[in-house]
Protein backbone atom coordinates (compact mmCIF):
# COMPACT_ATOMS: atom_id res chain seq x y z
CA UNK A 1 -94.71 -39.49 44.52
CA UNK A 2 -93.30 -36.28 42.98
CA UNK A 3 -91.01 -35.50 46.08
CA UNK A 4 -89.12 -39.47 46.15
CA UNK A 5 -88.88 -38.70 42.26
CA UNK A 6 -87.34 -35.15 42.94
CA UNK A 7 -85.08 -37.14 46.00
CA UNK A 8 -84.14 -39.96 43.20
CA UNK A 9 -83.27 -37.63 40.86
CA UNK A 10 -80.91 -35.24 42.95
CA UNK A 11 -79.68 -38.01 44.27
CA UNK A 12 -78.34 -39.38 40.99
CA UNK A 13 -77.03 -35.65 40.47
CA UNK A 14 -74.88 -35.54 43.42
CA UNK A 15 -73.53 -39.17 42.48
CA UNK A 16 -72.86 -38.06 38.94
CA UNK A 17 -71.20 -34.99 40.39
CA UNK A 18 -68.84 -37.29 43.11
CA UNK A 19 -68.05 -39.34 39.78
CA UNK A 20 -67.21 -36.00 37.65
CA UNK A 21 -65.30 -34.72 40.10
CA UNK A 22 -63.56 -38.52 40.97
CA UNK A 23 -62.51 -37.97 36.93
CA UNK A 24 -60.99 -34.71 37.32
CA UNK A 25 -59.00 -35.69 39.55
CA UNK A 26 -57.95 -38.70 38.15
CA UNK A 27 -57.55 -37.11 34.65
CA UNK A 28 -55.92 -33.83 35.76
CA UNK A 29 -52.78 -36.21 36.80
CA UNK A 30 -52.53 -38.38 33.62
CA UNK A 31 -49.80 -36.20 33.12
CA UNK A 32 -46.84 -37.22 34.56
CA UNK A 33 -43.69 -34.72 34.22
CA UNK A 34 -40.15 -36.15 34.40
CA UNK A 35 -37.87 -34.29 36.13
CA UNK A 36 -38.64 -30.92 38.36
CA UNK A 37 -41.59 -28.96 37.50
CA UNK A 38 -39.31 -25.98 38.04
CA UNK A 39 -36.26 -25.82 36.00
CA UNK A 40 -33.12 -23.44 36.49
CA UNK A 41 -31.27 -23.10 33.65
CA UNK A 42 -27.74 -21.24 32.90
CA UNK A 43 -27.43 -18.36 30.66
CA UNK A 44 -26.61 -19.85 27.46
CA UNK A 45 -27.22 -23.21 27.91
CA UNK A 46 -28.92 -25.56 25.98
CA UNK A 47 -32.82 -26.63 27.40
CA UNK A 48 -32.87 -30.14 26.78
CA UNK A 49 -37.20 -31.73 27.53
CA UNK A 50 -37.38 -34.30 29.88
CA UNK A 51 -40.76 -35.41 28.54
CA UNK A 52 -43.39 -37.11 30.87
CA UNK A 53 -45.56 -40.29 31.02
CA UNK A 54 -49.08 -41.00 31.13
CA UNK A 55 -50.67 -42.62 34.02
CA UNK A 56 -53.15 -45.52 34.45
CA UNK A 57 -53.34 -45.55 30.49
CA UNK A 58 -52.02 -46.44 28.07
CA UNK A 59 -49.49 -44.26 26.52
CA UNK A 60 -49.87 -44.67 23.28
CA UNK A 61 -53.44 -43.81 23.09
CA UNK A 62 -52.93 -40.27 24.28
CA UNK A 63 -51.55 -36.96 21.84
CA UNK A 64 -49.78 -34.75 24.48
CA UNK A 65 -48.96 -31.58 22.02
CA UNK A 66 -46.50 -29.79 24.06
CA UNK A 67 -45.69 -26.17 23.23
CA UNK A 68 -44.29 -23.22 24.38
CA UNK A 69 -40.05 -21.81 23.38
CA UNK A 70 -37.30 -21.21 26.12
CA UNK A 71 -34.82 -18.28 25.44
CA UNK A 72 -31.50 -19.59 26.82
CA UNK A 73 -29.72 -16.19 25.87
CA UNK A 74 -32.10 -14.35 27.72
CA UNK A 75 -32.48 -14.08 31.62
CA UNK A 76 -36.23 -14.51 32.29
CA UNK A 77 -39.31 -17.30 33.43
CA UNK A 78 -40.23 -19.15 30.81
CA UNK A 79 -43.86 -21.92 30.17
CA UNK A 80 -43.73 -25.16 28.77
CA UNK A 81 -47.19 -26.36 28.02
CA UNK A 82 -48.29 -29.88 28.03
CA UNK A 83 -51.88 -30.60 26.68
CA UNK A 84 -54.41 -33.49 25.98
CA UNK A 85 -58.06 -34.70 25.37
CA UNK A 86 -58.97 -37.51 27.82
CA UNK A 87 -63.32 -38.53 27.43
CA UNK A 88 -63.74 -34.51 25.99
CA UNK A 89 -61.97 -32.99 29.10
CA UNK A 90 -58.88 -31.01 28.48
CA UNK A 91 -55.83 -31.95 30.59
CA UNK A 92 -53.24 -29.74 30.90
CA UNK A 93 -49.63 -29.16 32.84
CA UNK A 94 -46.82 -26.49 33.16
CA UNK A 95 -43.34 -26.69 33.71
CA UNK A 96 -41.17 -23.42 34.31
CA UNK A 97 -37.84 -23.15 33.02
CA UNK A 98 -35.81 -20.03 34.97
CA UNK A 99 -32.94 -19.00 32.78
CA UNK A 100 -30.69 -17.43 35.48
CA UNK A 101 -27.43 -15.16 35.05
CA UNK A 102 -24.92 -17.14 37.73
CA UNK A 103 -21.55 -15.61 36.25
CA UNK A 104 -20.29 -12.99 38.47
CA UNK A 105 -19.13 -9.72 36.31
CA UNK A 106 -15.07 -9.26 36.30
CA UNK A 107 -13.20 -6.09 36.91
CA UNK A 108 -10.10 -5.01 35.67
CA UNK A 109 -7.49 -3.38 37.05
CA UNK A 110 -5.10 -0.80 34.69
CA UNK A 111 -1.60 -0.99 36.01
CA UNK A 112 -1.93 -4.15 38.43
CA UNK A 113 -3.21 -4.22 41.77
CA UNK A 114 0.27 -2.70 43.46
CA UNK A 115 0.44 0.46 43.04
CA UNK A 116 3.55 2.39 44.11
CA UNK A 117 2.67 5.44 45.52
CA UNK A 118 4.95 8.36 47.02
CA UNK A 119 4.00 9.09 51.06
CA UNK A 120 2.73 12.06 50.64
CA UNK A 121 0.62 11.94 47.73
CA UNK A 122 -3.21 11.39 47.31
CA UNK A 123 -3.71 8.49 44.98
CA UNK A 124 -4.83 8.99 41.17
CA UNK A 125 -7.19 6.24 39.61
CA UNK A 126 -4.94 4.43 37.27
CA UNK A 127 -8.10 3.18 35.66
CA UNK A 128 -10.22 0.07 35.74
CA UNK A 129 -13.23 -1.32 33.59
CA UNK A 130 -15.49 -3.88 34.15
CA UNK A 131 -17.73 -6.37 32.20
CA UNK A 132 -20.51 -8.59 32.73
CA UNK A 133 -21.32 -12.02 30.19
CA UNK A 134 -24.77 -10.38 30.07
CA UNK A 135 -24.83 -7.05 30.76
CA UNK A 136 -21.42 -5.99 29.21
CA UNK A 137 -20.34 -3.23 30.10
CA UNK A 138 -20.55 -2.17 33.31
CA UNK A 139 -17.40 0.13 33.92
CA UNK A 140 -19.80 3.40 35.29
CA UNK A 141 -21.50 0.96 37.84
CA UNK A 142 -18.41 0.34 40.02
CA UNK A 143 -18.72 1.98 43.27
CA UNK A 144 -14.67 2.75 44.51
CA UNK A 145 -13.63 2.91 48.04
CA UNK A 146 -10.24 3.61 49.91
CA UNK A 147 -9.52 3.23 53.13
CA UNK A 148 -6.06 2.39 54.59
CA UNK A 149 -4.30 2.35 51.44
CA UNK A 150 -6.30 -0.03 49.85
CA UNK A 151 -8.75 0.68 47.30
CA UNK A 152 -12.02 -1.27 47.09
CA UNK A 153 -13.91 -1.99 43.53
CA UNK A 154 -17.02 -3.72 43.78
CA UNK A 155 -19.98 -3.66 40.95
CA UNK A 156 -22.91 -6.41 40.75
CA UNK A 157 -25.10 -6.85 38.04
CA UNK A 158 -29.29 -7.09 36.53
CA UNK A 159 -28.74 -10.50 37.93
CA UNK A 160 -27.34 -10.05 41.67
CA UNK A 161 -24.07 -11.28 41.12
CA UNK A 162 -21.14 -9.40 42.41
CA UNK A 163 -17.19 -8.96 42.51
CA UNK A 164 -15.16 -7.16 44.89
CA UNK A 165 -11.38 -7.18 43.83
CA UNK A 166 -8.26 -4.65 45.20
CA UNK A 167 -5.90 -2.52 44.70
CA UNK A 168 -3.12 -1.70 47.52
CA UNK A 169 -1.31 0.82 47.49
CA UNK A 170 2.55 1.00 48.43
CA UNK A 171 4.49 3.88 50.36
CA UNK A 172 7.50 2.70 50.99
CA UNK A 173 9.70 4.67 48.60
CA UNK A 174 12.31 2.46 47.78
CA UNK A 175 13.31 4.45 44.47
CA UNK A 176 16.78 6.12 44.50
CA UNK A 177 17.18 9.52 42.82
CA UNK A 178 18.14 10.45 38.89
CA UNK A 179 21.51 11.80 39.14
CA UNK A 180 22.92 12.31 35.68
CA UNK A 181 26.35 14.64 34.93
CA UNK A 182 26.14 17.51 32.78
CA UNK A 183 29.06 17.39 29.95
CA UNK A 184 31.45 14.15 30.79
CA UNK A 185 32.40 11.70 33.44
CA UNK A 186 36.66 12.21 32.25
CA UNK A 187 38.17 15.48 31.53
CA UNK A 188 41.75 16.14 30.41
CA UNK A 189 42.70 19.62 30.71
CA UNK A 190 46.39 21.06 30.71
CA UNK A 191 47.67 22.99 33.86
CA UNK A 192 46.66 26.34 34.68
CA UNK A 193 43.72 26.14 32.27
CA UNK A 194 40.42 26.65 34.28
CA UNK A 195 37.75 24.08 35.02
CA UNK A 196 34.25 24.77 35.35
CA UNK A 197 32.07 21.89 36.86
CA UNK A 198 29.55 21.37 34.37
CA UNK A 199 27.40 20.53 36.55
CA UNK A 200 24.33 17.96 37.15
CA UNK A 201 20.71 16.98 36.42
CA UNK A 202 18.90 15.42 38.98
CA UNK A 203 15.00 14.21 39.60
CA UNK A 204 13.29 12.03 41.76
CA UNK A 205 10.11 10.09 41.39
CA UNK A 206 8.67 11.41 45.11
CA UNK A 207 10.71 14.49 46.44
CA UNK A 208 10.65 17.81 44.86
CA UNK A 209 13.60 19.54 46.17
CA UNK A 210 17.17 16.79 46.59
CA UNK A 211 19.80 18.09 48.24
CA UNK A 212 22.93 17.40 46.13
CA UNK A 213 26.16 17.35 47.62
CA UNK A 214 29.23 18.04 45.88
CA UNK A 215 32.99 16.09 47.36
CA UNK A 216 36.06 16.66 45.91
CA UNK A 217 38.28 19.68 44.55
CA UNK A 218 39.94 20.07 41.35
CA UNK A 219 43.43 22.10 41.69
CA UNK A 220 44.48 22.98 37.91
CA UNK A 221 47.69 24.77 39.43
CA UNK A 222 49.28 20.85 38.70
CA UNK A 223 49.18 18.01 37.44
CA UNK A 224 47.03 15.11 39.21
CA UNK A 225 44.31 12.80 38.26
CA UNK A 226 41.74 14.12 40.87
CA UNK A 227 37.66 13.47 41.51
CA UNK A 228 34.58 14.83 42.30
CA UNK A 229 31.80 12.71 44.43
CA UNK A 230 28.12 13.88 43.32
CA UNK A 231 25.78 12.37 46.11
CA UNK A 232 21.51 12.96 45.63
CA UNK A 233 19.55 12.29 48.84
CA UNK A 234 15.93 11.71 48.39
CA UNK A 235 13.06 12.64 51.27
CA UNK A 236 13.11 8.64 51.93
CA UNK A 237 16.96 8.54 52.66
CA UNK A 238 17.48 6.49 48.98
CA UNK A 239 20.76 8.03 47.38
CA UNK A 240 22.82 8.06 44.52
CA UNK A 241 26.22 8.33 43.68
CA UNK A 242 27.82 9.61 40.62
CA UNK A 243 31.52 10.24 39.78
CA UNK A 244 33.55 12.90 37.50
CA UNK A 245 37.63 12.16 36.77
CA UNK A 246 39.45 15.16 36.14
CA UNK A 247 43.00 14.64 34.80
CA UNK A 248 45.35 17.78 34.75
CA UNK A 249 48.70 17.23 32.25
CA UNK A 250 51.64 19.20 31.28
CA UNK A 251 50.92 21.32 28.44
CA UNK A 252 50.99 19.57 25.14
CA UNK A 253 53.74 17.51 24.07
CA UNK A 254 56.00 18.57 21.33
CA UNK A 255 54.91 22.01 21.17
CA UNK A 256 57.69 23.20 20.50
CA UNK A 257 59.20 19.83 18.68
CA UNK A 258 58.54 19.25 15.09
CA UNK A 259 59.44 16.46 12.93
CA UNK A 260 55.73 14.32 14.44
CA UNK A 261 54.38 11.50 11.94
CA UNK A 262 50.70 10.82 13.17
CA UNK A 263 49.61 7.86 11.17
CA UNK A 264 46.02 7.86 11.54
CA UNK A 265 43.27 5.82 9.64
CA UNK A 266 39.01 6.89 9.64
CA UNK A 267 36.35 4.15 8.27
CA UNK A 268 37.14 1.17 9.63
CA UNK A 269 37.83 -1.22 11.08
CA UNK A 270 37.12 -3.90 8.48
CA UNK A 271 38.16 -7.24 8.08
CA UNK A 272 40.09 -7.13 4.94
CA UNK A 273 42.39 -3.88 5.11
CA UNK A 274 42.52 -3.31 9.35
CA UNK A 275 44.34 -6.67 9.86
CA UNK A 276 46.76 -5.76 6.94
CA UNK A 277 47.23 -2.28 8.53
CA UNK A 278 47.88 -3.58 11.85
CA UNK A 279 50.50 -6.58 10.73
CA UNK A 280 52.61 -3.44 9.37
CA UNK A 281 52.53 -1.22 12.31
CA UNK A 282 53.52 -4.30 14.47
CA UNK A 283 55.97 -4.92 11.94
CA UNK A 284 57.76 -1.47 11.92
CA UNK A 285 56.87 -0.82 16.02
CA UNK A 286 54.93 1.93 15.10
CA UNK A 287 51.77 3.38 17.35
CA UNK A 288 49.18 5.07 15.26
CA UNK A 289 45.49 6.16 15.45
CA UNK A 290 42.38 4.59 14.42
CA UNK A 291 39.05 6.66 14.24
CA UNK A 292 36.42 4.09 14.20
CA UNK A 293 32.47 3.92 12.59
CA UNK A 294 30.04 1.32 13.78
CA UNK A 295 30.64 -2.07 11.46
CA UNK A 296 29.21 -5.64 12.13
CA UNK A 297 29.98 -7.01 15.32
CA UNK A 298 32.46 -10.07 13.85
CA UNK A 299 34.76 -6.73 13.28
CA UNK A 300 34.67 -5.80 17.30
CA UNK A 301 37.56 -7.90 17.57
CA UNK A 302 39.70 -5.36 15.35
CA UNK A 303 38.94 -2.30 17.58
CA UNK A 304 40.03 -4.74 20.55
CA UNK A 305 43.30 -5.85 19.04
CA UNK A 306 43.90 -1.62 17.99
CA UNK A 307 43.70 -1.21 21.88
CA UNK A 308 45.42 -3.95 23.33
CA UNK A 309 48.38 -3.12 20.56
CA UNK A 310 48.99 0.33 21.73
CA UNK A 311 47.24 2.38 19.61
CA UNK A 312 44.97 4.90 19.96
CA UNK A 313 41.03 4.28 19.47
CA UNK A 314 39.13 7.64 18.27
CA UNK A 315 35.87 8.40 17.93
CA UNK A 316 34.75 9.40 14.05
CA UNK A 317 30.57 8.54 13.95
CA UNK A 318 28.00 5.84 14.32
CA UNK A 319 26.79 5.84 11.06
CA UNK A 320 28.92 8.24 9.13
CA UNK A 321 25.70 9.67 8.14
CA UNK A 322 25.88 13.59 6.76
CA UNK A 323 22.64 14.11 7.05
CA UNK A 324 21.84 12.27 10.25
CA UNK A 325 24.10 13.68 12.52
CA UNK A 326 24.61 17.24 10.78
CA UNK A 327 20.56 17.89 10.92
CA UNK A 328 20.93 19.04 14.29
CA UNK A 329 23.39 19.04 17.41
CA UNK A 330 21.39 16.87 19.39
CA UNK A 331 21.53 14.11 16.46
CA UNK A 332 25.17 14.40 16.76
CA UNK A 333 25.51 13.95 20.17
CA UNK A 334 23.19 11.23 20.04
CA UNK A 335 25.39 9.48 17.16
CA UNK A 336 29.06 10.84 19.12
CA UNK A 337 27.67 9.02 22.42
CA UNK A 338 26.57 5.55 20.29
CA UNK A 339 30.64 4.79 19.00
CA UNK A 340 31.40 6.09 22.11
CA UNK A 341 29.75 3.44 24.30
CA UNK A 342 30.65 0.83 21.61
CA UNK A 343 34.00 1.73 21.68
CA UNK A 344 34.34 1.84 25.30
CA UNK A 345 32.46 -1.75 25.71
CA UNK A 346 35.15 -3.23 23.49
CA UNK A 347 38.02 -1.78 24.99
CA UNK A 348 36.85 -0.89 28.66
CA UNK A 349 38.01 2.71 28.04
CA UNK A 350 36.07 5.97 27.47
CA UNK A 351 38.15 7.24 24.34
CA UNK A 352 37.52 11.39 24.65
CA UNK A 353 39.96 11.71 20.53
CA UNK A 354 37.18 12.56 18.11
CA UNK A 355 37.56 13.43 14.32
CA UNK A 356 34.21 15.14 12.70
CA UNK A 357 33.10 13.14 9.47
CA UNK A 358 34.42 15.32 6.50
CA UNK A 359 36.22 17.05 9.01
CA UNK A 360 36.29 20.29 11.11
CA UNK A 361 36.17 22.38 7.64
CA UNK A 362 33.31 20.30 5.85
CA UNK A 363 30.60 22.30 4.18
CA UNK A 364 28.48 19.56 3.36
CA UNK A 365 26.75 20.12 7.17
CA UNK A 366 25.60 23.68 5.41
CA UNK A 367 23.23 21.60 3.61
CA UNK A 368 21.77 20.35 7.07
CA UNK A 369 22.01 23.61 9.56
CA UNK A 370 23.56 26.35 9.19
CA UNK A 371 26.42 26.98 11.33
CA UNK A 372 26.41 23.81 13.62
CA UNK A 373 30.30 23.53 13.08
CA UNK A 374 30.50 26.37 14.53
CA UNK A 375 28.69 25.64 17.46
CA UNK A 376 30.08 21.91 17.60
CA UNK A 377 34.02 22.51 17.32
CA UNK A 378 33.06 25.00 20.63
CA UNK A 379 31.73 22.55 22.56
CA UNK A 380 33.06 19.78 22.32
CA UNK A 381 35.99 20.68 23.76
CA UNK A 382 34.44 22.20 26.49
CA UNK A 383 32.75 18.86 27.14
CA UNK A 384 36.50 17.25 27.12
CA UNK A 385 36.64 15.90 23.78
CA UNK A 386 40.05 17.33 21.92
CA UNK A 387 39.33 16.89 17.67
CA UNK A 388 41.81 16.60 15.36
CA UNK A 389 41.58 17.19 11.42
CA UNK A 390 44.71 16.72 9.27
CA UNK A 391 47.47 18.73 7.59
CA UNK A 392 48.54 16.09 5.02
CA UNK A 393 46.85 14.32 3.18
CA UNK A 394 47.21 10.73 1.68
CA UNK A 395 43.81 11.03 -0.58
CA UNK A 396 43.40 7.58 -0.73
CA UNK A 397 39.67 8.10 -0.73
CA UNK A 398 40.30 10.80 -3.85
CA UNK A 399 42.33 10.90 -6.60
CA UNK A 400 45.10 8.62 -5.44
CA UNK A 401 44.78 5.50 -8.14
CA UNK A 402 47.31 3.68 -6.73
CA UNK A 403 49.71 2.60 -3.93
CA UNK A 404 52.55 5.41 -5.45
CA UNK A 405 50.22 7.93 -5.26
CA UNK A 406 49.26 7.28 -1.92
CA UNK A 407 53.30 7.06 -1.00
CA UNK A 408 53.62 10.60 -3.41
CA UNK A 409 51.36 12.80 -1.86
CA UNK A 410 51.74 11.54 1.90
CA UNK A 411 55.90 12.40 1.41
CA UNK A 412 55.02 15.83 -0.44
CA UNK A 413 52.70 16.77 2.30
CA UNK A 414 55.41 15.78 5.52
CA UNK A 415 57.27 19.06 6.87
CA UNK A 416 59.74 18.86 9.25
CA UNK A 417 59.08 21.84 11.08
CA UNK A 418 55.37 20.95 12.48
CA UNK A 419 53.51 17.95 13.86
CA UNK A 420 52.11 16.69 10.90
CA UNK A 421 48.83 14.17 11.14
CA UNK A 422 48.21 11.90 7.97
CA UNK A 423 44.94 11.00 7.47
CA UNK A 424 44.34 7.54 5.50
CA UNK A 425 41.47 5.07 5.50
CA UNK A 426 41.28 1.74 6.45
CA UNK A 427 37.64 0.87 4.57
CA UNK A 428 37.33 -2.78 2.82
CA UNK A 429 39.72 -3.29 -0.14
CA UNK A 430 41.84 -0.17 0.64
CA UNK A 431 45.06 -2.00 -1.02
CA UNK A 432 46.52 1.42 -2.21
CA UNK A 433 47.08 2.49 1.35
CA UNK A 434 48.09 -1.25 2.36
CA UNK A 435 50.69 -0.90 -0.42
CA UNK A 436 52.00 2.16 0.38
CA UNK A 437 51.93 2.49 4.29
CA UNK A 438 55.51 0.43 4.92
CA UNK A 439 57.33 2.37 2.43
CA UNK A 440 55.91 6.08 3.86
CA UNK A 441 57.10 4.49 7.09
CA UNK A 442 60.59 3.57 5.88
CA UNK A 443 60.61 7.47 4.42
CA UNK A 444 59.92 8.31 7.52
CA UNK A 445 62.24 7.21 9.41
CA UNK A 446 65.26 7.32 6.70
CA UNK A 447 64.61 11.03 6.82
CA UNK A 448 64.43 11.62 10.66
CA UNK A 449 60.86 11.31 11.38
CA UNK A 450 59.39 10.17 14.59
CA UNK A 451 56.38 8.65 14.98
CA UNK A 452 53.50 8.52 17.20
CA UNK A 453 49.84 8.15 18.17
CA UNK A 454 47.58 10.59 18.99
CA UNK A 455 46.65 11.03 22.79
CA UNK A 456 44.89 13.92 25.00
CA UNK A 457 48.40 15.84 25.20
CA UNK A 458 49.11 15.94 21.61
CA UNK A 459 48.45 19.62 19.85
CA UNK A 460 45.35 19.68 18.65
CA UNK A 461 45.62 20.26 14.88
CA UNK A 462 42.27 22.11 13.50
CA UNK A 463 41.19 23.18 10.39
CA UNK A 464 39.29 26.86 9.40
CA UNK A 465 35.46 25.49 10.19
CA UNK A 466 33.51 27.05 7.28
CA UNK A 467 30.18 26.47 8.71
């Protein structure tokens, strides 16, 4: 009796059991997930929950608590827990969100990714840096390769991904050589005064040593407009060509004439007096000279019209700044070259007839450096340039208060026996000079005058330079 008891009752055991275990297994899949169990999400993205569904019951008579967080700025494997109570057993499921890095870093090239380079030379990193969306920077992690004139960047980062980008390098030296002229392109000299070539400053962005060659002779024994070729010849074969005028004249003009008006007028030009000055001189079929400073541009058309009438276009300054251009040579070079260029874009012709601001004799540039007249009024005509100062004086930017005055002290001033060179103004408003230019004219030629404009030939009139 005992053992069918003991087979009844293990017997109901191992059904219970099959039944326990049937449960399980029906339980442990009441949970439904929607969507992938695994997830793969981007770096930075938002997670958005699919949710789930409960089998073979009835939803609503289950609490699923689902917990667990997901880091979306943050690479890494992350658990979402979903949890019930179904008859006192504890269901449960996962689902694993991945939040993966799939941006590839980027890497930057300084300087482009064609890089000129001369033939011979070994290439020097221009520079690069790269940068990752989650590992930032990541400029010390780029392994650099060259081979064949290209150079290889590649870097990857914590999450795998990689870039690769380029840089080729170019030897084909197509660059020609820097051939600039020491002193001036024109040069007027008189006969049988000596010319030394300046001559030349020349670089190149590959070869060390270019061979320079020189065509071309200057004879100074006569007159003749003659020309030196300056050629530069790289390693590559890439030249350049430069040219220098030299112009040998007579000896000066009148030297040994007298009785020389030399109308000329500094300041301008501007758009009230220049016009007026110009209507008289075309008026009377006089030639005069006009020593320019840089105005607006709607006054270019003045320093034309001086040209195409016959006159002569000097050079005076840029800005007619003291203490710019007298602070050192260099500045005044700088400002000399600036009225030059102007002056030559307007009329087409490099004018080489310079007058210093204040003069030759000025001892305002003391304030500035000591002893740069000195050094200028030496060199500049070694460069080419001939100055001229004055030996009468209208002072029409002085004490002159009127047109009479002007007329008074320009006639006082005239001597028959020299050149004499008048120097006037033709700034705005200058009506004293305006008033008094036809009648000095008239004078002039009522008294046996002749008058003229300045050019490369005429004696150079200079004053004592006190600095």
């Amino acid at each position: 009796m005992k053992r069918r008891l003991k087979k009844i009752f293990l017997t109901i055991v191992f059904i219970l059991s099959i039944m326990m275990f049937a449960l399980a297994i029906f339980v442990s899949n009441i949970i439904d997930l929607n969507g992938d169990k695994v997830v793969y999400l981007a770096l930075d993205n938002e997670y958005h929950e699919k949710g789930f569904n409960i089998k073979y019951l009835n939803d609503d008579s289950f609490d699923v608590k689902i917990t667990g967080d997901v880091d979306n700025t943050k690479v890494g494997e992350y658990k979402i827990k979903y949890e019930t109570d179904v008859f006192g057993i504890k269901i449960k499921n996962y689902r694993t969100v991945e939040v993966v890095d799939e941006e590839a870093p980027t890497i930057e090239l300084e300087n482009g990714s064609d890089i000129k380079i001369c033939a011979k030379d070994k290439y020097v990193e221009d520079g690069y840096k790269a940068s990752d969306n989650y590992d930032g920077d990541l400029t010390d992690k780029v392994k650099v390769t060259e081979k064949d004139d290209v150079v290889i960047y590649k870097v990857s980062d914590s999450s795998g991904n990689s870039v690769e980008v380029r840089r080729y390098l170019d030897r084909n030296d197509t660059e020609k050589p820097e051939l600039v002229l020491k002193g001036n392109s024109t040069y007027n000299i008189v006969v049988g005064a000596k010319f030394n070539d300046p001559g030349y400053d020349v670089k190149d962005n590959c070869s060390q040593d270019v061979d320079v060659k020189v065509e071309g002779i200057v004879d100074t024994s006569k007159t003749g407009s003659y020309e030196l070729k300056y050629t530069a010849v790289d390693e590559s074969g890439n030249a350049t060509e430069v040219k220098r005028h030299v112009r040998v004249y007579e000896k000066e003009k009148y030297i040994n004439n007298t009785g020389i008006i030399y109308l000329t007028f500094d300041d301008g030009p501007t758009s009230y007096s220049t016009p007026k000055i110009l209507d008289i001189l075309k008026k009377k079929n006089i030639k005069a000279t006009f020593f320019v400073i840089n105005h607006e541009s709607s006054t270019n058309y003045l320093i034309k019209r001086e040209y195409d009438e016959g006159h002569t276009v000097g050079l005076h300054s840029y800005t007619h700044n003291y203490k710019e251009i007298y602070s050192s040579k260099a500045n005044f070079y700088n400002d000399m070259k600036k009225i030059s260029d102007k002056v030559e874009g307007i009329t087409g012709k490099k004018s080489l007839i310079i007058r210093f601001p204040g003069g030759s004799s000025n001892t305002i540039s003391r304030k500035y450096q000591k002893g740069i007249m000195t050094e200028l009024t030496s060199e500049v005509k070694s460069l080419g340039y001939r100055y001229y100062d004055w030996n009468v004086d209208s002072n029409d930017a002085g004490g002159a208060k009127n047109s009479d005055d002007v007329y008074r002290n320009v006639i006082n001033g005239l001597k028959p026996n020299r050149s004499n060179i008048v120097l006037m103004h033709d700034f705005a408003k200058n009506d004293k000079t305006i008033g008094a230019l036809e009648a000095i004219i008239d004078y002039g030629l009522a008294n046996g005058y002749r008058f003229d404009k300045i050019d490369i030939t005429t004696s150079m009139i200079n004053h004592k330079v006190n600095n």
